[in-house]
N, C-alpha and C. Protein backbone atom coordinates (compact mmCIF):
# COMPACT_ATOMS: atom_id res chain seq x y z
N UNK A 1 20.57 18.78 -29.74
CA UNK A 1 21.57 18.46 -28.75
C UNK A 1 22.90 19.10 -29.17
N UNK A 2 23.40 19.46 -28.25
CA UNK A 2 24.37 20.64 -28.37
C UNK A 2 25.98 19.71 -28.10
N UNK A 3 26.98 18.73 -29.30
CA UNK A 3 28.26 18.14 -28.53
C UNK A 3 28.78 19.15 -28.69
N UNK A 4 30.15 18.66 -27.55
CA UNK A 4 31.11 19.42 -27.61
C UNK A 4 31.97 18.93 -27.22
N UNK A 5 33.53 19.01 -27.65
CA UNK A 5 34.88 18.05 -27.01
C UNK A 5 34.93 18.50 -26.54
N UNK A 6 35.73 17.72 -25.30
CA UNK A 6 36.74 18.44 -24.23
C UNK A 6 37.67 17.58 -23.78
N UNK A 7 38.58 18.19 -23.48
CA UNK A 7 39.84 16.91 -22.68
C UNK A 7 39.97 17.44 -21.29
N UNK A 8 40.81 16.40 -20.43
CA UNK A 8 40.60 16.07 -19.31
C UNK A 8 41.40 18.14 -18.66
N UNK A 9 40.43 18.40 -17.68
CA UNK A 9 40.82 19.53 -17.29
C UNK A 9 40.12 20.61 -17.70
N UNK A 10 39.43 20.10 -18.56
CA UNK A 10 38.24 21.38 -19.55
C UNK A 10 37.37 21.14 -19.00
N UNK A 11 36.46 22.29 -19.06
CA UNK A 11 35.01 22.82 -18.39
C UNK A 11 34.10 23.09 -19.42
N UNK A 12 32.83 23.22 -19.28
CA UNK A 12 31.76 23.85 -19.93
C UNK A 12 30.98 24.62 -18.76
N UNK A 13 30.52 25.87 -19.44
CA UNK A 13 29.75 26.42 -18.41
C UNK A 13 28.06 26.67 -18.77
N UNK A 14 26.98 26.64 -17.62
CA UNK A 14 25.81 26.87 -18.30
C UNK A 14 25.35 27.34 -17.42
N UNK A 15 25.02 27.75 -18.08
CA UNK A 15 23.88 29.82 -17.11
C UNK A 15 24.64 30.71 -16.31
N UNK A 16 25.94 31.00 -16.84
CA UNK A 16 26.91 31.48 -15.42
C UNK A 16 26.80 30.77 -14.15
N UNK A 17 26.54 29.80 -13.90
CA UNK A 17 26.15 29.23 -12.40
C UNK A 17 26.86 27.73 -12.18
N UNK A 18 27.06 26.89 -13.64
CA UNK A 18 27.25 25.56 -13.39
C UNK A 18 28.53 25.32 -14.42
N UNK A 19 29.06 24.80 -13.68
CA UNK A 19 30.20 24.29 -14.66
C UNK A 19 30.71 22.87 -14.56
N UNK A 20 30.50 21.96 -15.81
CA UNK A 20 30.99 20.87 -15.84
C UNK A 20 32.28 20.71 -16.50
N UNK A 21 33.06 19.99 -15.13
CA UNK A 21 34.83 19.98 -15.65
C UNK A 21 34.80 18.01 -16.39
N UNK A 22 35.72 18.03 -17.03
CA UNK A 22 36.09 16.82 -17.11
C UNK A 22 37.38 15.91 -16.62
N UNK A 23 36.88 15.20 -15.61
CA UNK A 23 37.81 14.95 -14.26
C UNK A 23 38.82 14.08 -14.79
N UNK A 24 38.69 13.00 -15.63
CA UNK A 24 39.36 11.72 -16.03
C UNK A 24 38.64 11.05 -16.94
N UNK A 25 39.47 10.91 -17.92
CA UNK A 25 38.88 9.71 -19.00
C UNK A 25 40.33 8.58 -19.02
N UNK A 26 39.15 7.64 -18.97
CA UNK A 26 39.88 6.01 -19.08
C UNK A 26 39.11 5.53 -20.31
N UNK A 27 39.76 4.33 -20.50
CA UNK A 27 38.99 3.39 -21.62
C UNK A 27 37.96 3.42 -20.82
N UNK A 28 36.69 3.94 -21.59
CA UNK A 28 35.15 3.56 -21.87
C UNK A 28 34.41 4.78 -20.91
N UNK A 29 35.09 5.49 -19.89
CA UNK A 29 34.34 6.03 -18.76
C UNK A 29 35.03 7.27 -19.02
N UNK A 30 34.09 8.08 -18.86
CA UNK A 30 34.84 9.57 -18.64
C UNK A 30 34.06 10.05 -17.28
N UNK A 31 34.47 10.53 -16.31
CA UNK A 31 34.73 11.25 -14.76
C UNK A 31 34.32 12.71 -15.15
N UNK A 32 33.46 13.03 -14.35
CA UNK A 32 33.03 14.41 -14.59
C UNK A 32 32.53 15.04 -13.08
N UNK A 33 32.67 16.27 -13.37
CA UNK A 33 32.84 17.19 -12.03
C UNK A 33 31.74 18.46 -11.87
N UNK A 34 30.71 18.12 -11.51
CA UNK A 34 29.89 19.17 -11.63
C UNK A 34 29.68 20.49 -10.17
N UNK A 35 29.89 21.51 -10.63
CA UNK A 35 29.88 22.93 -9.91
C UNK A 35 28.80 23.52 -9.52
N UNK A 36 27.50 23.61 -8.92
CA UNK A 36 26.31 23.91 -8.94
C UNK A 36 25.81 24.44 -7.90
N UNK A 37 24.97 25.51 -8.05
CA UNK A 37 24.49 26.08 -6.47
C UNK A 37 23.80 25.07 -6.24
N UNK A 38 23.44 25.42 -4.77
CA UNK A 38 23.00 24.04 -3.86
C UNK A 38 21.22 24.25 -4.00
N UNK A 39 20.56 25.19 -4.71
CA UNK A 39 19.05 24.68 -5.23
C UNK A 39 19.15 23.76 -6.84
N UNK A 40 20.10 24.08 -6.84
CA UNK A 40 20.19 22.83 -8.58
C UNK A 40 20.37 21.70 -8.36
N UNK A 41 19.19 20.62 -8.69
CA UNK A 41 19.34 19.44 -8.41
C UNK A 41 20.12 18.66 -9.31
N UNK A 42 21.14 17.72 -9.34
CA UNK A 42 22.13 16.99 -10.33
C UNK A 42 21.89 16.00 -9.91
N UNK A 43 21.39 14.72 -11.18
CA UNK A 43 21.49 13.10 -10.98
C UNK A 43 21.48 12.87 -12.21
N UNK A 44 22.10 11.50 -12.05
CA UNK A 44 22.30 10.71 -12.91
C UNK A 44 20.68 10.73 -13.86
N UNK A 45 21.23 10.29 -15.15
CA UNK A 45 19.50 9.99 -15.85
C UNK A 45 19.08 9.14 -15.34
N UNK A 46 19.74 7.93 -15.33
CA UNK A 46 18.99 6.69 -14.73
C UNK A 46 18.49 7.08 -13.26
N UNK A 47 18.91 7.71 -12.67
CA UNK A 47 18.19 8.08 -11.38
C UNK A 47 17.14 8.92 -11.51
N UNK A 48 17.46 10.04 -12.26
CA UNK A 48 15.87 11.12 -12.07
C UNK A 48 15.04 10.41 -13.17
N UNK A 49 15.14 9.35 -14.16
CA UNK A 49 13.80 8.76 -14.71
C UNK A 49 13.12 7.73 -13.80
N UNK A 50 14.36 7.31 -12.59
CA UNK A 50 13.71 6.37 -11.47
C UNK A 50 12.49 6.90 -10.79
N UNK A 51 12.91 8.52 -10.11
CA UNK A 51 12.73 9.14 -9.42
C UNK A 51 11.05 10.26 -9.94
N UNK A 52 11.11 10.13 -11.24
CA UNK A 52 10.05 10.62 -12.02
C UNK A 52 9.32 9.80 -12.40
N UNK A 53 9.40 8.15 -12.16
CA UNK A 53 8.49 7.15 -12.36
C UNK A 53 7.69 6.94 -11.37
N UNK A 54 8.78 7.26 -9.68
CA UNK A 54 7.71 7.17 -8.69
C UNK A 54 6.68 7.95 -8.79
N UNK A 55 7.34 9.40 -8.50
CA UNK A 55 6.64 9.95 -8.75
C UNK A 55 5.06 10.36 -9.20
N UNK A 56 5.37 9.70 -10.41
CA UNK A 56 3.95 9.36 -11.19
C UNK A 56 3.58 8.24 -10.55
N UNK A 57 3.63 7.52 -10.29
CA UNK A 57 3.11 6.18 -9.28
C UNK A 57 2.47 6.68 -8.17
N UNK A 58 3.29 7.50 -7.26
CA UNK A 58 2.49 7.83 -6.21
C UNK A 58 1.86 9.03 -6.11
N UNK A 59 1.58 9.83 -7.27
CA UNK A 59 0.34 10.60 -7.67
C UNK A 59 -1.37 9.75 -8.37
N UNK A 60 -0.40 8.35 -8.54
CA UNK A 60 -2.08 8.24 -8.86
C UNK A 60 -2.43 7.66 -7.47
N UNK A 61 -3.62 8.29 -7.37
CA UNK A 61 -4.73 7.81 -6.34
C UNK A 61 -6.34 7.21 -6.49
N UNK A 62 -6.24 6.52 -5.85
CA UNK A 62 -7.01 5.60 -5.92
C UNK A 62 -8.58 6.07 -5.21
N UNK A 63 -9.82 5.89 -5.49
CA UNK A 63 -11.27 6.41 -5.01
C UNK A 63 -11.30 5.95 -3.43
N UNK A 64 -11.06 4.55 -3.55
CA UNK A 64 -11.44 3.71 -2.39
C UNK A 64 -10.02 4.38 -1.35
N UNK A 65 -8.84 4.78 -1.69
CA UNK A 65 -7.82 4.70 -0.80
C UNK A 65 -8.29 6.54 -0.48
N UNK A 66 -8.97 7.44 -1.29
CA UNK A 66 -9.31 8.29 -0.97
C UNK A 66 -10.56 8.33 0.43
N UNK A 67 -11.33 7.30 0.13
CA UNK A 67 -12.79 6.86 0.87
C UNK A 67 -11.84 6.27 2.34
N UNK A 68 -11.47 5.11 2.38
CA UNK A 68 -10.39 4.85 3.61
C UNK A 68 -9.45 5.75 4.16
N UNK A 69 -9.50 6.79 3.48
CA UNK A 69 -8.24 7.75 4.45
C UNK A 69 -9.18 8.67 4.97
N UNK A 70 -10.71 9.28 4.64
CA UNK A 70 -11.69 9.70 5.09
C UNK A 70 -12.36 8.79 6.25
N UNK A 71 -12.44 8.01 6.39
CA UNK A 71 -12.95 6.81 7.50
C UNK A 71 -11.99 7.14 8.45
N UNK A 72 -11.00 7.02 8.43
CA UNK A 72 -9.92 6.84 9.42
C UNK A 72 -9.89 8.35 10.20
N UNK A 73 -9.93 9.58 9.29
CA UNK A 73 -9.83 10.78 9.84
C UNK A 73 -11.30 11.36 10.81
N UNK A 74 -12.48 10.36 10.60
CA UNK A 74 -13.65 10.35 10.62
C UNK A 74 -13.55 10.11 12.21
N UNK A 75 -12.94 8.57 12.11
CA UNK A 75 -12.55 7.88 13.23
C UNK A 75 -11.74 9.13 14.66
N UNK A 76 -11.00 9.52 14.37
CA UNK A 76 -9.95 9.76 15.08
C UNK A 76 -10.79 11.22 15.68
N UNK A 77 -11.71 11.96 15.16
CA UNK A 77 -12.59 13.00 15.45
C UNK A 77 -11.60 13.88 14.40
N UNK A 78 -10.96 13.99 13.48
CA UNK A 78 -10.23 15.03 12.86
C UNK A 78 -11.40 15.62 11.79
């Protein structure tokens, strides 16, 4: 893991493409400003480990929910 200081008004840049400024620091919180083309996805950790739990949740599949979604398509003449 790569630290690095910065005070309020400083940037870091990564890959020529993204640059994180540092917007405001208060007691306990520091404010940050991220620069990114619009295919780079940016979230919080707590969000993309949310988002990578579904994920894996709704990749597993089930035999029987495989067998019932075959019935139904069976049904319909598809």
């Amino acid at each position: 893991m790569l630290v690095l200081t910065r005070k309020k008004n400083e940037s870091i840049i990564i890959a020529d493409n993204i640059e994180i400024s540092v917007v405001e620091v208060t007691k306990g919180h520091v404010k940050l400003g991220i620069k990114a083309p619009r295919d780079v996805t940016v979230h919080r950790k707590e969000v993309y480990d949310a988002i990578k739990l579904e994920n894996i949740e709704a990749a597993k599949v089930r035999v029987e929910d495989i067998s019932a979604l075959k019935d139904i398509f069976k049904k319909n003449g598809n």
